[in-house]
Structures are given as structure tokens and as C-alpha cells.
C-alpha atoms as a PDB file:
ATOM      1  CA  UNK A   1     -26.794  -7.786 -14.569  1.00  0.00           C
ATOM      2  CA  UNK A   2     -24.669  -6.173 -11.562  1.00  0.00           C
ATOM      3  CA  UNK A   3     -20.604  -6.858 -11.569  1.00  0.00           C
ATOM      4  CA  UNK A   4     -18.379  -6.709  -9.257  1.00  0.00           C
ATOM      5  CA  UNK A   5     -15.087  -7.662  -7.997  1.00  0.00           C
ATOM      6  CA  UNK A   6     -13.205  -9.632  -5.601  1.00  0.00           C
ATOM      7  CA  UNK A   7      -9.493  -9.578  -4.344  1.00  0.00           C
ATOM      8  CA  UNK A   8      -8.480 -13.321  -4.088  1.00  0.00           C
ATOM      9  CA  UNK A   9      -4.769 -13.648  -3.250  1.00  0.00           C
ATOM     10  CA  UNK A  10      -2.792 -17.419  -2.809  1.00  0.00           C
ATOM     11  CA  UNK A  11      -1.294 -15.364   0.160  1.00  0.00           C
ATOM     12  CA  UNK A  12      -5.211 -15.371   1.539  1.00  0.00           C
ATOM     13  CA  UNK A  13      -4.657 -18.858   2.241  1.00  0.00           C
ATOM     14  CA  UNK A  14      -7.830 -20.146   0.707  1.00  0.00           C
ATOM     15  CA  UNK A  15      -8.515 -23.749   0.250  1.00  0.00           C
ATOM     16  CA  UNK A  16     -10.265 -25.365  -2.923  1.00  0.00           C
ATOM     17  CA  UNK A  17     -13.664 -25.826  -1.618  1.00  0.00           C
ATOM     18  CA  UNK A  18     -13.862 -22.146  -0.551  1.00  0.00           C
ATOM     19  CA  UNK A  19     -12.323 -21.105  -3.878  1.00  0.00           C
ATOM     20  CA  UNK A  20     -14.853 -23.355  -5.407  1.00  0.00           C
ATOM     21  CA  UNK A  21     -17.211 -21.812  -3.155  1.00  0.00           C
ATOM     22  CA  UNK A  22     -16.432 -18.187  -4.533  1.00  0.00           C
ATOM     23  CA  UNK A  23     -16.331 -19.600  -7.580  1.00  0.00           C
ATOM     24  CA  UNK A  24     -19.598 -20.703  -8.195  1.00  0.00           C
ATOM     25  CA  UNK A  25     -21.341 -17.724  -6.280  1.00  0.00           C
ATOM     26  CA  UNK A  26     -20.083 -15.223  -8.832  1.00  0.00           C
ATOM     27  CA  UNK A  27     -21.672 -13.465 -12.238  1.00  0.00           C
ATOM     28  CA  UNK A  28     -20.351 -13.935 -15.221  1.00  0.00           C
ATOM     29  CA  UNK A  29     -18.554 -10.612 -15.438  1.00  0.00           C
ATOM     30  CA  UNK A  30     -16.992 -10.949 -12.378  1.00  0.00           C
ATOM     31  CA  UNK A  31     -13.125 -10.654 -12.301  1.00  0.00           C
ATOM     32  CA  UNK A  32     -10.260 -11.842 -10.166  1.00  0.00           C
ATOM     33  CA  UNK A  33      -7.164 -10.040  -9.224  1.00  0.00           C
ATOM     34  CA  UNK A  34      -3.962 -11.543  -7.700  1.00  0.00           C
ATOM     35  CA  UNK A  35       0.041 -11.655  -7.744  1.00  0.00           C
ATOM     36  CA  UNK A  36       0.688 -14.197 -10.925  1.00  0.00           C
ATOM     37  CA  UNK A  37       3.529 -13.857 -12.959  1.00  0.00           C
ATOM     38  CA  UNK A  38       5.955 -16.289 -14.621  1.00  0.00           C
ATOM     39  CA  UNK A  39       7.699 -16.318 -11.107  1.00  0.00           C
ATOM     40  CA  UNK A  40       5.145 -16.523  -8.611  1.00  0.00           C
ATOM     41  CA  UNK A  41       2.672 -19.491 -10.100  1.00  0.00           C
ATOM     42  CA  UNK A  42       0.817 -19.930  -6.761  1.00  0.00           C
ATOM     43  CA  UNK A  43      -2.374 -19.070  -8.631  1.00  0.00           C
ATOM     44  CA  UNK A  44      -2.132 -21.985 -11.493  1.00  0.00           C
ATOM     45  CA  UNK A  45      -5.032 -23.343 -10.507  1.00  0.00           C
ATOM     46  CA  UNK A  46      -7.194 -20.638  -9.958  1.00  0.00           C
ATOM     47  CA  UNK A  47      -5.626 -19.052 -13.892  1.00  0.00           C
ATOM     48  CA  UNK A  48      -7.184 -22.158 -15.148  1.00  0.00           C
ATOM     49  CA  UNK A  49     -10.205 -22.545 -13.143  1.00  0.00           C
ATOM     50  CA  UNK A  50     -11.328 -18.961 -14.270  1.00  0.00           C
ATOM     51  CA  UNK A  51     -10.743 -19.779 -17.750  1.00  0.00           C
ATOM     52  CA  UNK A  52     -12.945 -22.485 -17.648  1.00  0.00           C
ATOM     53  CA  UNK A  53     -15.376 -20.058 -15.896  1.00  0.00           C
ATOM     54  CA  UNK A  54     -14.740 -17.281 -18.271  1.00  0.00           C
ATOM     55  CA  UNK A  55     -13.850 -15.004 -15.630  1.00  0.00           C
ATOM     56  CA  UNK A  56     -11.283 -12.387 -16.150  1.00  0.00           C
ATOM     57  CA  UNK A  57      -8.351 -12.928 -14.203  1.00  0.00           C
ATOM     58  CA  UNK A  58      -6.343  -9.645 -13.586  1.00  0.00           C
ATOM     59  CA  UNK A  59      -2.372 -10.311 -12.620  1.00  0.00           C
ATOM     60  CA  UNK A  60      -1.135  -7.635 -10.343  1.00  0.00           C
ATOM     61  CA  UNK A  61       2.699  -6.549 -10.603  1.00  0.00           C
ATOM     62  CA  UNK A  62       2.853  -9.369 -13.829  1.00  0.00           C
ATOM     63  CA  UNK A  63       6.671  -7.943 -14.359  1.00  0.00           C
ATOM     64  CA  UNK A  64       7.373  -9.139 -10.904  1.00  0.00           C
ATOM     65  CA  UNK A  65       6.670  -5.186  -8.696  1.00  0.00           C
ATOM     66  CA  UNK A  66       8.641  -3.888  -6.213  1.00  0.00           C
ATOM     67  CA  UNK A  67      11.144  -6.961  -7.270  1.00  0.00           C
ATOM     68  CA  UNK A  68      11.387  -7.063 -11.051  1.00  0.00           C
ATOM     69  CA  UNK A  69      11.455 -10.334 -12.739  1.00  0.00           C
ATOM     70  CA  UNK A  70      15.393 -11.534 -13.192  1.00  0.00           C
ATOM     71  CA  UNK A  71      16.010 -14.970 -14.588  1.00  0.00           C
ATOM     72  CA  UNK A  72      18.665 -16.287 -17.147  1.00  0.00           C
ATOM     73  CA  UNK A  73      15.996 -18.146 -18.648  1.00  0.00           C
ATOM     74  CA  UNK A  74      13.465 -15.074 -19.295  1.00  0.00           C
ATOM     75  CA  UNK A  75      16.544 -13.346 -20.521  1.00  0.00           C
ATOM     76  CA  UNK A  76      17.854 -16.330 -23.078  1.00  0.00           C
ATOM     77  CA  UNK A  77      14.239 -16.705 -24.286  1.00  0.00           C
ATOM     78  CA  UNK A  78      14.243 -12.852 -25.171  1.00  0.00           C
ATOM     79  CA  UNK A  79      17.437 -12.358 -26.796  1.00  0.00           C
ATOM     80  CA  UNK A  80      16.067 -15.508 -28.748  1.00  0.00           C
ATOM     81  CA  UNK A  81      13.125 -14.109 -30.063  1.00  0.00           C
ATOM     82  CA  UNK A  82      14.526 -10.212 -30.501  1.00  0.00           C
ATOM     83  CA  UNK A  83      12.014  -9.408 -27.488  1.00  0.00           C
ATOM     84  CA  UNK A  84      12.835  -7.732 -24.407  1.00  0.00           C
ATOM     85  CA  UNK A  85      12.611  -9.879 -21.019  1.00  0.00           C
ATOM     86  CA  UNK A  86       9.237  -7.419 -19.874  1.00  0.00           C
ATOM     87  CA  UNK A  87       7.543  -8.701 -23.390  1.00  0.00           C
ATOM     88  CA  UNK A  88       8.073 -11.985 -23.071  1.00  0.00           C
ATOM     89  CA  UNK A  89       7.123 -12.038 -19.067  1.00  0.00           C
ATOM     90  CA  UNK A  90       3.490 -10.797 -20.467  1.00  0.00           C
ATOM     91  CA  UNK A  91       3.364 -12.465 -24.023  1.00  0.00           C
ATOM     92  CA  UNK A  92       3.331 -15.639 -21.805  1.00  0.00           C
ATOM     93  CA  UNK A  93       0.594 -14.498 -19.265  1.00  0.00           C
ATOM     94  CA  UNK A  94      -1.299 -13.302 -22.238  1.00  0.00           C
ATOM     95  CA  UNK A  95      -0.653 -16.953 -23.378  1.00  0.00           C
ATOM     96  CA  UNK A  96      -1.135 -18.608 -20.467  1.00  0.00           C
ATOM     97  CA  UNK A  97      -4.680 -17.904 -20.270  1.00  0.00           C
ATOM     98  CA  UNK A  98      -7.198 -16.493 -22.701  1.00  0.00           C
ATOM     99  CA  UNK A  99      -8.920 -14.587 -19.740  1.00  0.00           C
ATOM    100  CA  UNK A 100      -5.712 -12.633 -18.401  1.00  0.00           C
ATOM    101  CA  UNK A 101      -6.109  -9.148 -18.132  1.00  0.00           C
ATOM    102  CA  UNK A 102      -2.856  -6.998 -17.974  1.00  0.00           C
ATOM    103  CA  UNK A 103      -2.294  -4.173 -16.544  1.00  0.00           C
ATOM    104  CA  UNK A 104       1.724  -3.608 -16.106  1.00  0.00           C
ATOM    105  CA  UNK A 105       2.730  -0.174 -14.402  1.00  0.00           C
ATOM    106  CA  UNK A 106       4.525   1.959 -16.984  1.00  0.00           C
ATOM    107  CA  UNK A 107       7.090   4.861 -16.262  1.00  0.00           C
ATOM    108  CA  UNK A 108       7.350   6.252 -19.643  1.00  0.00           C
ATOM    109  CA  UNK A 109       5.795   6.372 -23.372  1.00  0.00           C
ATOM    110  CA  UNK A 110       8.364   3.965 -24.775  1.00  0.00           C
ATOM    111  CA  UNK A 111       8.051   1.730 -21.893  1.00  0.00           C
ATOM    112  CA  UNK A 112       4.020   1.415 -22.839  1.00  0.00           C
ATOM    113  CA  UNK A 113       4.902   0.881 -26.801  1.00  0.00           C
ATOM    114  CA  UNK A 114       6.944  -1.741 -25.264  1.00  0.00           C
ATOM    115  CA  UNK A 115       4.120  -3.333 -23.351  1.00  0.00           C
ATOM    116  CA  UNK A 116       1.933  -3.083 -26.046  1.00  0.00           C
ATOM    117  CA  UNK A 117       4.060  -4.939 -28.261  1.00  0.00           C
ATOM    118  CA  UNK A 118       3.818  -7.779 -25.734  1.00  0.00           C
ATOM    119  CA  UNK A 119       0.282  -8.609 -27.194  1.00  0.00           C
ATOM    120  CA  UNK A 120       1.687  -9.212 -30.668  1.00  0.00           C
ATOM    121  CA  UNK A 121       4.591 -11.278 -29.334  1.00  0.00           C
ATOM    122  CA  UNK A 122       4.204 -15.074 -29.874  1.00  0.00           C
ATOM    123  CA  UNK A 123       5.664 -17.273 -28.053  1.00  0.00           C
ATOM    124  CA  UNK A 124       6.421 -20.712 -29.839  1.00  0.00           C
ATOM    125  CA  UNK A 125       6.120 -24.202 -27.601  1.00  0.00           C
ATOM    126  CA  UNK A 126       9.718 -24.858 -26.907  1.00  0.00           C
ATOM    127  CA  UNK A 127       9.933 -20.981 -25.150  1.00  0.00           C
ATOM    128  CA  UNK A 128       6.706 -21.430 -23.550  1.00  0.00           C
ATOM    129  CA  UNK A 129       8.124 -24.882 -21.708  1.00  0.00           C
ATOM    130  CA  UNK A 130      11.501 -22.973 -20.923  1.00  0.00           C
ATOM    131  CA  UNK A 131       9.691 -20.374 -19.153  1.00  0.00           C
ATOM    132  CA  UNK A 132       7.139 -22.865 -17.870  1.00  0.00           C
ATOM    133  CA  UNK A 133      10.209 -24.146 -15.343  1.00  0.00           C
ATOM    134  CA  UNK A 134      10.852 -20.830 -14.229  1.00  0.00           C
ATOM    135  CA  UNK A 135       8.006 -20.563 -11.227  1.00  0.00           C
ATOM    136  CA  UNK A 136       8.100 -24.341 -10.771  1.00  0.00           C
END
């Protein structure tokens, strides 16, 4: 069975019926790539749509990119839990969806332990809401 990949973006300006539309014309192993994180949510619907596909979703700059993620919230929630903001910004997109695929940049060995240890972090309901508000 051939794979392949498409670039879908909430910046694309896509409607439902054409995301529906892309949607339905794809293979199983097909993935989906866009900007998601816990501050730019634009793609809820799509994150949940592929889940119920089982399609890999793949979030691009999921600590935020060129502009970091920077809340008091994400901050309060990782002091809480002994994390670091970073790990908790992926534990919940590893949480969010059981077909997120990470892929966070990393500038140093220690910085990819850290990521790493993202996968093992979890996050208990009350966080999860907290952070829910942030990209709402």
C-alpha cells in the first residue's frame, strides 16, 4: 500500500467539506502536519478528526518555534508537577491525541533527555483543564 503525505495548515484556510474531502481520499498511513500546540489550537478539529481516522497527526514547532511558548499557566502547572514548562507543553499534545507525532527541535543532548521525558510525564485532569484555557 503506497503512503504519502500532505501539508494541511489552519493558515491554508480550508473549510470542513474540503478537509472532509482530503480526509476521506487518504490511505491509512497517511499523516498530517501543521502548527498545533497548547497555544495555537486552530487545528482542534482536525487533532480529533484524525484520531478518529487513525491518521498520524505531526505538530510542527509544538514548543511554540521561532516564539517559544510563555504562559503563567504552563509555568504554574510545571513547577506543580516538578516538570519543566517544554515537558508539559508536549506531555499534553502527547495527551491530547493518541495519534500525535512529536518532533520538537532540540539544541543540545540534555535538551533531548528533556523531551524524552515528556512521554513519561502524566498529566492529571485538573492540569490538563488549566492548560486546556490556555489556546482558548
Amino acid at each position: 500500500m503506497a503512503s504519502f503525505s500532505v501539508v494541511l495548515s489552519a493558515g491554508d484556510g480550508m473549510d470542513h467539506e474540503v478537509l472532509d474531502s482530503v480526509i476521506a481520499s487518504t490511505l491509512e498511513d497517511e499523516s498530517r502536519r501543521s502548527l498545533y500546540n497548547l497555544a495555537n489550537r486552530g487545528d482542534d478539529e482536525l487533532v480529533d478528526r484524525c484520531a478518529e481516522e487513525n491518521i498520524a497527526y505531526a505538530s510542527f514547532f509544538p514548543l511554540g518555534g521561532f516564539n517559544p511558548l510563555q504562559s503563567d499557566i504552563l509555568t504554574h502547572v510545571a513547577t506543580r508537577l516538578e516538570a519543566t514548562p517544554q515537558q508539559v507543553a508536549l506531555a499534553w499534545l502527547l495527551q491530547r491525541s493518541a495519534t500525535t507525532v512529536l518532533i520538537p527541535g532540540t539544541s543540545s543532548v540534555a535538551h533531548l533527555h528533556g523531551n524524552v521525558a515528556a512521554a513519561d510525564l502524566k498529566l492529571p485532569a485538573d492540569a490538563v483543564a488549566e492548560l486546556d484555557t490556555i489556546g482558548r
